[in-house]
C-alpha atoms as a PDB file:
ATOM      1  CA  UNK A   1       0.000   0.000   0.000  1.00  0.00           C
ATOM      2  CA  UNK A   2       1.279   3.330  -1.079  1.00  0.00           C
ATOM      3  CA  UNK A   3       0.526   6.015   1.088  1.00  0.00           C
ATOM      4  CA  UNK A   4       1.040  10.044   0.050  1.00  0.00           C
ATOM      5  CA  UNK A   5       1.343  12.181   3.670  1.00  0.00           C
ATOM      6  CA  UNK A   6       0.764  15.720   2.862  1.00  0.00           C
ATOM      7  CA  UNK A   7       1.389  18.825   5.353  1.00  0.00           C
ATOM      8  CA  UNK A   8      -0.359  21.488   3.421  1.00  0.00           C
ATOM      9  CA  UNK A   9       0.903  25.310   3.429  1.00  0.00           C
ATOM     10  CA  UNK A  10      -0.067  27.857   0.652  1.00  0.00           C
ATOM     11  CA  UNK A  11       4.055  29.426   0.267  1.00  0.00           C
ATOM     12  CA  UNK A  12       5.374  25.287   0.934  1.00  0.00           C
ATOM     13  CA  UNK A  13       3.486  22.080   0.189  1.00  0.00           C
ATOM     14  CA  UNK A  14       5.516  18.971   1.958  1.00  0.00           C
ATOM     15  CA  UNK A  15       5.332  16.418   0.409  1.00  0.00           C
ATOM     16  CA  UNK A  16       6.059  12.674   1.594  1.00  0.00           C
ATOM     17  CA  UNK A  17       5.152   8.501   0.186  1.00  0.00           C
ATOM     18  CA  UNK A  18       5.898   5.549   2.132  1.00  0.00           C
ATOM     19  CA  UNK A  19       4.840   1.874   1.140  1.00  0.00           C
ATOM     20  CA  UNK A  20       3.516  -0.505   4.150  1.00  0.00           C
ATOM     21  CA  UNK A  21       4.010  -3.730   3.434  1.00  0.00           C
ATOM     22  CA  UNK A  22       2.354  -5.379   6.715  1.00  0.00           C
ATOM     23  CA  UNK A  23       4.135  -3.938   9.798  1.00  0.00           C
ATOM     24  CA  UNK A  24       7.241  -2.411   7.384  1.00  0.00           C
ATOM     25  CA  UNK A  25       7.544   0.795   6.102  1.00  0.00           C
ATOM     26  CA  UNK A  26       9.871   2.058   2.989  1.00  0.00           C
ATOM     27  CA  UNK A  27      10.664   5.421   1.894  1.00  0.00           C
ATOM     28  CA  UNK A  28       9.503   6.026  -1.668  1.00  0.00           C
ATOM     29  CA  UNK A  29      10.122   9.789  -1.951  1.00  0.00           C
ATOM     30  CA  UNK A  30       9.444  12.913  -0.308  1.00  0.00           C
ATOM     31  CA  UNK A  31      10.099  16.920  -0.822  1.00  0.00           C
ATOM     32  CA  UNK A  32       8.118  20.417  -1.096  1.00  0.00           C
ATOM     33  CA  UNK A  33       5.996  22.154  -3.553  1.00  0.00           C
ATOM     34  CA  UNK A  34       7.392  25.465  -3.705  1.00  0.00           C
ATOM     35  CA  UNK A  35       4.007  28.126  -4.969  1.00  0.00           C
ATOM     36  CA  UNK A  36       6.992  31.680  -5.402  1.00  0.00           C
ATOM     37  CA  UNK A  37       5.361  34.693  -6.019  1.00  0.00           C
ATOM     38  CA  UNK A  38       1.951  35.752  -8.087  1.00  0.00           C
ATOM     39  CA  UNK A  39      -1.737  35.603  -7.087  1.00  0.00           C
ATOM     40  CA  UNK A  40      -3.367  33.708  -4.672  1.00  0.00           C
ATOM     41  CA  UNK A  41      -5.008  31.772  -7.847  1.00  0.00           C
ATOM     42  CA  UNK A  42      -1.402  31.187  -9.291  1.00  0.00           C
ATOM     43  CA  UNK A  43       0.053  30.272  -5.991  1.00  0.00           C
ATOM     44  CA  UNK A  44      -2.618  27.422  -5.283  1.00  0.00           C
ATOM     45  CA  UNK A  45      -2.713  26.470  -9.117  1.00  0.00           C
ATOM     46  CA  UNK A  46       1.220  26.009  -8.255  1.00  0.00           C
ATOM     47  CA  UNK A  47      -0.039  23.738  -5.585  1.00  0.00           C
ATOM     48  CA  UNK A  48      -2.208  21.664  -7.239  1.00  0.00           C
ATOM     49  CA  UNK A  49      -0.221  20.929 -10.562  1.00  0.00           C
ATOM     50  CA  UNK A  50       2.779  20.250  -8.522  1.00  0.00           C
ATOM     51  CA  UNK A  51       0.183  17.918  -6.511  1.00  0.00           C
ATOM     52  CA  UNK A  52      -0.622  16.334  -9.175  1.00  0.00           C
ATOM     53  CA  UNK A  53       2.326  15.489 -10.696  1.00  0.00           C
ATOM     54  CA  UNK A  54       3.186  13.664  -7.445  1.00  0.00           C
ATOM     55  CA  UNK A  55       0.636  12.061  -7.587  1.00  0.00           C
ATOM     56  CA  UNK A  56       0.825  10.581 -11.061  1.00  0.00           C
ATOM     57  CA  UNK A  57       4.416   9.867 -11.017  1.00  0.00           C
ATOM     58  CA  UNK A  58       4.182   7.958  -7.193  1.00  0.00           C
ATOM     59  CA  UNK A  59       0.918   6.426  -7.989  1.00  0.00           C
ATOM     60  CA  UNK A  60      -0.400   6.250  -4.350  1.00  0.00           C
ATOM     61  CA  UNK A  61      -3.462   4.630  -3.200  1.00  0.00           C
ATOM     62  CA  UNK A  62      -4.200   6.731  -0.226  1.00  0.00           C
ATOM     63  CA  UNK A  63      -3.649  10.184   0.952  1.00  0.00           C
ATOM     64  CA  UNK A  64      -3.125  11.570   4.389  1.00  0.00           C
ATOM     65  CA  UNK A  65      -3.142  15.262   5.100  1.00  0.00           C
ATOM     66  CA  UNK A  66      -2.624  17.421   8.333  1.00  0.00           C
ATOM     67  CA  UNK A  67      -6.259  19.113   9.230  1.00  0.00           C
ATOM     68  CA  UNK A  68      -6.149  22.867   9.862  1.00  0.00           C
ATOM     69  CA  UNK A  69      -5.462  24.358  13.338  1.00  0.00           C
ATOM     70  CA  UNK A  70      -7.076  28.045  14.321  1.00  0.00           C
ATOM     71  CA  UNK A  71      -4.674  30.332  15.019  1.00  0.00           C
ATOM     72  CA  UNK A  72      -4.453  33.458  16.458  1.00  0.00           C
ATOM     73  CA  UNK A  73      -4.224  34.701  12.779  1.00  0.00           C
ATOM     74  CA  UNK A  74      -7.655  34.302  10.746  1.00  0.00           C
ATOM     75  CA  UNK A  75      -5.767  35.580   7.452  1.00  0.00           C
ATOM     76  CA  UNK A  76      -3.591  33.019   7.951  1.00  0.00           C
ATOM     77  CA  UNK A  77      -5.223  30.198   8.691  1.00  0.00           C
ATOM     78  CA  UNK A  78      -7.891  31.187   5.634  1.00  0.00           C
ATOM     79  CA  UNK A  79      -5.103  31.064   3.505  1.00  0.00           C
ATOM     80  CA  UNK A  80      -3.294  27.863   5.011  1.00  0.00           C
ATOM     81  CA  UNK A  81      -7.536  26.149   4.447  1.00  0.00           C
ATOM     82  CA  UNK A  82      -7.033  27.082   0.863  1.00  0.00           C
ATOM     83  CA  UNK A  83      -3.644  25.527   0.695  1.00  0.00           C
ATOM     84  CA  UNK A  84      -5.602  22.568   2.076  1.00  0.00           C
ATOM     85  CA  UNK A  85      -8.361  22.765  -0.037  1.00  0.00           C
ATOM     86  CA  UNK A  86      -6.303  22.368  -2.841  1.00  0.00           C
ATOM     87  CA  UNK A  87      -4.545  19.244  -1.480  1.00  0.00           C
ATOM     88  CA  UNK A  88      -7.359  17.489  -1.302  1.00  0.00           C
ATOM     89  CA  UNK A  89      -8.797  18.139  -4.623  1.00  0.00           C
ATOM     90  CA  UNK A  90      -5.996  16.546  -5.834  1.00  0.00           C
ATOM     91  CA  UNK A  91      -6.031  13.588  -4.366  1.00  0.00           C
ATOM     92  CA  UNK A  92      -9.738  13.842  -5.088  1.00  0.00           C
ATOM     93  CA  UNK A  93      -9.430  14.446  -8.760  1.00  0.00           C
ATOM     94  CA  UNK A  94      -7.266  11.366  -8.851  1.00  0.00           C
ATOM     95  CA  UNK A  95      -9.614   9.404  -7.186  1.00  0.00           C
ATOM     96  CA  UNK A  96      -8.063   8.903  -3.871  1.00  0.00           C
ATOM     97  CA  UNK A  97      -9.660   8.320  -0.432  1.00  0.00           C
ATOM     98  CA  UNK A  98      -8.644  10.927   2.041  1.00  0.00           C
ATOM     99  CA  UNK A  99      -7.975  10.407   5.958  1.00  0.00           C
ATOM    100  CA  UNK A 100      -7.124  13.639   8.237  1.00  0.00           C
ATOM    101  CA  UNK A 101      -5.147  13.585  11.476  1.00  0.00           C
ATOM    102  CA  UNK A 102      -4.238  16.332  13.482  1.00  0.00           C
ATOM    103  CA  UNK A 103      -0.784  17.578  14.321  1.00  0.00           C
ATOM    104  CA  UNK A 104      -1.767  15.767  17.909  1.00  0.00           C
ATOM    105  CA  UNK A 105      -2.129  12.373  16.178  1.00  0.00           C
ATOM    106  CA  UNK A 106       0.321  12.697  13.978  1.00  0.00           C
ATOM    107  CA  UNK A 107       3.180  13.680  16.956  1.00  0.00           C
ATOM    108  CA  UNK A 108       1.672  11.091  18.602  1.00  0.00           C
ATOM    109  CA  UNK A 109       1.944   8.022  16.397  1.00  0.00           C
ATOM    110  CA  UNK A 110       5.460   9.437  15.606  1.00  0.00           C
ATOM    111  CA  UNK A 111       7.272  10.627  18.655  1.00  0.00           C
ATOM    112  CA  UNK A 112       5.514   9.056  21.229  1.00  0.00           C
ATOM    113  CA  UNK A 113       3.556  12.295  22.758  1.00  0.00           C
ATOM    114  CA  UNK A 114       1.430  15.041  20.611  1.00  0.00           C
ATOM    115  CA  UNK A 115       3.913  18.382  21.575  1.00  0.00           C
ATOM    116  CA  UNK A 116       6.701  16.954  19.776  1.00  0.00           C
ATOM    117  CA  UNK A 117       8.860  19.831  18.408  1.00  0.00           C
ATOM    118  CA  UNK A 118       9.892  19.967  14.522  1.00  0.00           C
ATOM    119  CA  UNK A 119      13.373  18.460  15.320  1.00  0.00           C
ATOM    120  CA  UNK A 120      11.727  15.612  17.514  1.00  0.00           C
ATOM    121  CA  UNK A 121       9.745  14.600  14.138  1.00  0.00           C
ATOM    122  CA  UNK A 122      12.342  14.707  11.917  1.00  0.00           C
ATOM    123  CA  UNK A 123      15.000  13.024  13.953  1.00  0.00           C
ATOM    124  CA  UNK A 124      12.142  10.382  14.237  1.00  0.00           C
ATOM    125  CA  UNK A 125      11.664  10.333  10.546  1.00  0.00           C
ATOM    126  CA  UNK A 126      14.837   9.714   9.924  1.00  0.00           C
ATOM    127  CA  UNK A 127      14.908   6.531  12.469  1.00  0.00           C
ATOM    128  CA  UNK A 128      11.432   4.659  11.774  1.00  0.00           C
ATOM    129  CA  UNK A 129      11.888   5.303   7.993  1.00  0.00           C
ATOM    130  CA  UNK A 130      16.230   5.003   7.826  1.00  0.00           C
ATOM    131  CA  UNK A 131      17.251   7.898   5.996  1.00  0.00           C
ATOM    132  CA  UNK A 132      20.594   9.002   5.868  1.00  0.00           C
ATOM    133  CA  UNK A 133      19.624  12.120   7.006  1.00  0.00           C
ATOM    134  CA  UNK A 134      16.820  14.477   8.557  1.00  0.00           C
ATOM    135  CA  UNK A 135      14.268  15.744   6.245  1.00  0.00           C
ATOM    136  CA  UNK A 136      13.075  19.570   5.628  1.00  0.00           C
ATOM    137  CA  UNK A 137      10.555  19.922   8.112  1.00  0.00           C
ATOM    138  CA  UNK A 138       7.725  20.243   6.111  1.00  0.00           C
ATOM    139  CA  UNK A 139       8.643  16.717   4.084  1.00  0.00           C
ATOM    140  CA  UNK A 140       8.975  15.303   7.830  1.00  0.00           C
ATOM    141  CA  UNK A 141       5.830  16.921   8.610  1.00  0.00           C
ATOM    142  CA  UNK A 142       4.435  15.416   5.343  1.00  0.00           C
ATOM    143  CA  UNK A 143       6.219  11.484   5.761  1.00  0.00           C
ATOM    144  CA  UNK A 144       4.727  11.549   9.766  1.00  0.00           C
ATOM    145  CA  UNK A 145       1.089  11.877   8.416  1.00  0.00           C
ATOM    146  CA  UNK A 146       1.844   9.150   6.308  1.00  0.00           C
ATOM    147  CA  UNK A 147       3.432   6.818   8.598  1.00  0.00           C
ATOM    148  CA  UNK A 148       0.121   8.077  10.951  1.00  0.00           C
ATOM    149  CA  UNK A 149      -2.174   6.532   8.214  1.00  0.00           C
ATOM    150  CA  UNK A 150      -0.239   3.366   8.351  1.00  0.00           C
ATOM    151  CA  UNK A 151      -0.544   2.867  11.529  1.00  0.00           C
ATOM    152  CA  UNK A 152      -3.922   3.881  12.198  1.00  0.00           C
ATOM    153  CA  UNK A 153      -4.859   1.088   9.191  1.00  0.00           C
ATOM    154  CA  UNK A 154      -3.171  -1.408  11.146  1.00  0.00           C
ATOM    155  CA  UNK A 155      -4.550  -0.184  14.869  1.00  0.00           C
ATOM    156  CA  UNK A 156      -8.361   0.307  13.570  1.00  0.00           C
ATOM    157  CA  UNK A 157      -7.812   4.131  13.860  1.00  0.00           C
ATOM    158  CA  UNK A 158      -5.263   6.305  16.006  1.00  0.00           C
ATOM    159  CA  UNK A 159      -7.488   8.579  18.275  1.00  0.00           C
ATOM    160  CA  UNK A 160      -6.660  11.259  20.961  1.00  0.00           C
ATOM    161  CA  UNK A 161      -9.969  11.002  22.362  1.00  0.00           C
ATOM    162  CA  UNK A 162      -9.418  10.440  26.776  1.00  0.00           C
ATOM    163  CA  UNK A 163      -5.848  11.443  26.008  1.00  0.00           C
ATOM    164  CA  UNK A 164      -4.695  14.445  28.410  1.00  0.00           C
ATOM    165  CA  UNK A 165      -1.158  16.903  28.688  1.00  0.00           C
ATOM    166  CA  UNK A 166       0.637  16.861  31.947  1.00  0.00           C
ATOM    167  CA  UNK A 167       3.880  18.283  31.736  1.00  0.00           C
ATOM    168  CA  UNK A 168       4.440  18.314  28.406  1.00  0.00           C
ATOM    169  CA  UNK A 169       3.581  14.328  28.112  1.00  0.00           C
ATOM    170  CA  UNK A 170       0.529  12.884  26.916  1.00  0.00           C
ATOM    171  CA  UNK A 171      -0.699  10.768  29.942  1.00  0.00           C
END
């Protein structure tokens, strides 16, 4: 099974595909999609034919993506919806199934405990998955939903439901 992670962002896409093969995962590829400069329009058509090309070149079955947080920020997190918006359709468009995680389930199936920082992800990237060295933090960002998906297939689901922070540790 093929599985395409995606941590969406409207200036930089990560990007990440592993293949489970029962309990084992492989690193297929992984990287950004870069929008530059121009129009919002531009900028997520960027987005979506980089998407795209992922897509059709990696062939996955499944798509993962990193749901939206609210930040303090409306304009931003409008903008970072689009990004995600745009995602989606093309995985959609391709005829993909879909399966959101937040950044909580996705730091927790990785490190161990949902306030992971960037570093924590990637160094853990680079263990589970045995890269020769740490990804860009958005293509960790991106490989960590996918290794999520993977495991929630093989759990049932991964939930944070009754889960609670004390002292920095999920408990």
């Amino acid at each position: 099974m093929k599985i395409l992670g995606i941590d969406p962002g409207l200036r930089v896409t990560g990007f990440g595909v592993i293949e489970q093969n029962g309990n084992s995962l492989r690193y297929l590829t992984s990287g950004c999609v870069r929008s530059g400069e121009g129009t919002l329009a531009e900028r997520l058509k960027v987005l979506l034919d980089g998407l795209n090309e992922i897509i059709g070149t990696n062939r996955p079955e499944q798509v993962a993506i990193e749901k939206v947080f609210v930040n303090v920020n409306a304009q931003s997190t409008l903008l970072l919806g689009q990004a995600r918006g745009t995602a989606i359709c093309a995985a959609v468009i391709a005829g993909l199934p879909v399966a959101e995680y937040t950044a909580l389930q996705v730091k927790q199936a990785v490190v161990g405990h949902g306030k992971a920082k960037k570093p924590q992800v990637q160094h853990m990237i680079r263990r589970l998955l045995a890269l020769p060295g740490d990804p860009s933090s958005d293509a960790a960002d991106a490989l960590a939903c996918a290794i999520c998906h993977a495991h929630g297939r093989q759990l049932g689901s991964v939930s944070t439901k009754n889960l609670r922070m004390k002292n920095g540790r999920l408990v």
